[in-house]
C-alpha atoms as a PDB file:
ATOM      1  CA  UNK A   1     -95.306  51.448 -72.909  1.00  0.00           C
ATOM      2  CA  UNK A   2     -97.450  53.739 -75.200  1.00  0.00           C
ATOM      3  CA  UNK A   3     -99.969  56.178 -73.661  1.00  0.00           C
ATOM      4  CA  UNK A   4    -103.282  55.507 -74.148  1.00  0.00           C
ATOM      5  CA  UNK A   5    -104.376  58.459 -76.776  1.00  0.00           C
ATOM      6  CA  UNK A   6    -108.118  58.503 -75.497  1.00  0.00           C
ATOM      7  CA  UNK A   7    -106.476  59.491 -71.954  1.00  0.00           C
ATOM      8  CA  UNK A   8    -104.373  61.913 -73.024  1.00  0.00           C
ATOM      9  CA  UNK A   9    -106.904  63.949 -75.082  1.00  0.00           C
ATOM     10  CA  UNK A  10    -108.860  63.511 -71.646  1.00  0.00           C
ATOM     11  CA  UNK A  11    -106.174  65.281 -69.573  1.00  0.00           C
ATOM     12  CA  UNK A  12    -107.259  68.670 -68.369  1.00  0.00           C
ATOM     13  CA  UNK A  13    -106.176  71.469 -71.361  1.00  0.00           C
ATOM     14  CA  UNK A  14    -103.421  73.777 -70.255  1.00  0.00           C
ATOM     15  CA  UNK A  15    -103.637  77.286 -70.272  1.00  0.00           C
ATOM     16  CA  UNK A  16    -101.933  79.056 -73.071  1.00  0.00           C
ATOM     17  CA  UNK A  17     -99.509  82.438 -72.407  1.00  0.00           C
ATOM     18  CA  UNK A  18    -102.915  84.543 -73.131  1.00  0.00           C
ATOM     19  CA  UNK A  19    -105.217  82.458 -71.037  1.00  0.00           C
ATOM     20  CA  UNK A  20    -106.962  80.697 -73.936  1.00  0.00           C
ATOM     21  CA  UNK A  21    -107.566  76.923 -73.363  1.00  0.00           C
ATOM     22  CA  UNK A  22    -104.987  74.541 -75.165  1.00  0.00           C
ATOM     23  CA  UNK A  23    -106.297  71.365 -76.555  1.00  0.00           C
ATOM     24  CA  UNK A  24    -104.790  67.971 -77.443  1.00  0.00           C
ATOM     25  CA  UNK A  25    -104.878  66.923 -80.824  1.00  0.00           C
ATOM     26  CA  UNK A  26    -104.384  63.440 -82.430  1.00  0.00           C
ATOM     27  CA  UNK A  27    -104.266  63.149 -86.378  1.00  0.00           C
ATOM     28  CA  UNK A  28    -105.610  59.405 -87.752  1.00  0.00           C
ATOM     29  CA  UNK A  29    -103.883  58.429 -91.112  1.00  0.00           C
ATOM     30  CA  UNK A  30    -105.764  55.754 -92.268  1.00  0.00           C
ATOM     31  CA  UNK A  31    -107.183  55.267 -96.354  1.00  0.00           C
ATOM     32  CA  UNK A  32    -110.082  52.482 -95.608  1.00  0.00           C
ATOM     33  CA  UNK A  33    -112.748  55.500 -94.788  1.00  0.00           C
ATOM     34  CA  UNK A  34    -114.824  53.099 -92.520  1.00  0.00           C
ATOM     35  CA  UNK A  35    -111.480  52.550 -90.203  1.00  0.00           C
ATOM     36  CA  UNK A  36    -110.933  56.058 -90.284  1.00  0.00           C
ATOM     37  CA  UNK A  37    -114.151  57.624 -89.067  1.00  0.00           C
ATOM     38  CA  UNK A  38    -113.796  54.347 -86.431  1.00  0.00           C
ATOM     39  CA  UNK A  39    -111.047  55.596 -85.537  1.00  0.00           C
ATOM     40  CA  UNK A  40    -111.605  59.024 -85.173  1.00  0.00           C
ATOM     41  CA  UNK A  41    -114.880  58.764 -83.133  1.00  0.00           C
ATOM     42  CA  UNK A  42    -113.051  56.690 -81.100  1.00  0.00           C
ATOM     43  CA  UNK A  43    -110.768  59.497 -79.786  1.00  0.00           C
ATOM     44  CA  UNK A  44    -113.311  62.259 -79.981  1.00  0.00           C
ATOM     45  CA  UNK A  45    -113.360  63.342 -76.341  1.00  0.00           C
ATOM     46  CA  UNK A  46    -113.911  67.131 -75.399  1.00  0.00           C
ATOM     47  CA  UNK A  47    -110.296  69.324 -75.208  1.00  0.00           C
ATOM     48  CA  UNK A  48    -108.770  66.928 -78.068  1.00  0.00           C
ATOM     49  CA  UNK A  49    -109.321  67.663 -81.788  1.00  0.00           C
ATOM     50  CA  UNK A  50    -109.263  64.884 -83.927  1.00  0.00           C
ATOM     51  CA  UNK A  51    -108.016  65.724 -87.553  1.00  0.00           C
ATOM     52  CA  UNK A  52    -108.689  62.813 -90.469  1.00  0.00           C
ATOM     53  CA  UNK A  53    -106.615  62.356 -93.367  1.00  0.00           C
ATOM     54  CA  UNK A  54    -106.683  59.345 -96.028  1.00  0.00           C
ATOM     55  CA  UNK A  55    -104.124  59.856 -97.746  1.00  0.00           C
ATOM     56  CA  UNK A  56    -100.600  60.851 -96.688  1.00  0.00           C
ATOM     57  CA  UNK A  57    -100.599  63.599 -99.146  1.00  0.00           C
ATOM     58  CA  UNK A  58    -103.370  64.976 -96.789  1.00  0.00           C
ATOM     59  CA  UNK A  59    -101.665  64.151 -93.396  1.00  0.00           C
ATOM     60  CA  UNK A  60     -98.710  66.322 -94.454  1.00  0.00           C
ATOM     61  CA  UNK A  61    -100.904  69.108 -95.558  1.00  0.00           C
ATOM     62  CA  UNK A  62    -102.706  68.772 -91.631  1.00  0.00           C
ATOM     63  CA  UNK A  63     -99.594  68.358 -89.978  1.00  0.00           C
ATOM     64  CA  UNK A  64     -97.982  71.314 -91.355  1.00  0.00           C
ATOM     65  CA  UNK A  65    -101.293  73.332 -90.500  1.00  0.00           C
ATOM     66  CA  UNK A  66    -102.089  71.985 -87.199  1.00  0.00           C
ATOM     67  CA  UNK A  67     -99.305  70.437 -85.753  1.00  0.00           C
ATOM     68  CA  UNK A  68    -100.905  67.312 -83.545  1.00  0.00           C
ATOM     69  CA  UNK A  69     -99.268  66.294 -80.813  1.00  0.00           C
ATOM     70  CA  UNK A  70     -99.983  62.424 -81.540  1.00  0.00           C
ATOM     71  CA  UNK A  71    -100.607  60.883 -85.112  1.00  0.00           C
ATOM     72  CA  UNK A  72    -102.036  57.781 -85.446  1.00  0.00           C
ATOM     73  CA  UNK A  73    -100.910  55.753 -88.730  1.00  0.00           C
ATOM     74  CA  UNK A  74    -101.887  53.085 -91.017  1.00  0.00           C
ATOM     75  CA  UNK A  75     -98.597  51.905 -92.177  1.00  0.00           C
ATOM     76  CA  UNK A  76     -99.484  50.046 -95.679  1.00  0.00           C
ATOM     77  CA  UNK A  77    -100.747  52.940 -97.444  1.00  0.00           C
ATOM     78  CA  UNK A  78    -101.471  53.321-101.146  1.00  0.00           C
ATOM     79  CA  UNK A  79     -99.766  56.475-102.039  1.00  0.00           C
ATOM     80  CA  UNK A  80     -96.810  55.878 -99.134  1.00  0.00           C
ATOM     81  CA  UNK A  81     -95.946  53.717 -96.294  1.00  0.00           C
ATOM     82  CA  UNK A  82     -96.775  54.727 -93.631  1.00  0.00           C
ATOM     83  CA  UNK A  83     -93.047  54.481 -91.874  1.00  0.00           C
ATOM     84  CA  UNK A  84     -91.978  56.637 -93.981  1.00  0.00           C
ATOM     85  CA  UNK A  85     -94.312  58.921 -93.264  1.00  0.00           C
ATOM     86  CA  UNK A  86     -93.276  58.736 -90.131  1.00  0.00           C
ATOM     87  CA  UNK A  87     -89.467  59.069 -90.501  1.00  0.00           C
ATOM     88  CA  UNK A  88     -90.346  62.649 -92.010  1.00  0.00           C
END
């Protein structure tokens, strides 16, 4: 069973080795911009940082920058599929 993402951006940050608050954070692949904002305000919560991409071009850039600890994908996307994204 999947974990809900809304609950786990809910769960109480952990402490980093200097003290400093931790938080979740979820990136939301998705290229119909009316899904993706959707999307992303539904997993706004505070401690979890919700990056949008709509393209897969731009998830990779964010990924590689960021480095969420949940992604959540559109898999028919027009510059990739989203599997293969994925697989990656």
């Amino acid at each position: 069973m999947m974990p809900d993402l809304r609950d786990a951006c809910n769960e109480r940050s952990h402490q980093g080795r200097q003290g400093a608050a931790v938080s979740k954070k979820v990136c939301v692949i998705e290229d119909d911009p009316l899904m993706l904002q959707h999307v992303g305000d539904m997993l706004t919560e505070p401690g979890c940082q919700v990056l949008l991409a709509e393209t897969v071009a731009q998830a990779h850039s964010l990924v590689r920058e960021h480095k969420p600890d949940a992604a959540v994908v559109d898999i028919l996307m027009p510059d990739k599929d989203g599997l293969n994204f994925i697989m990656e």
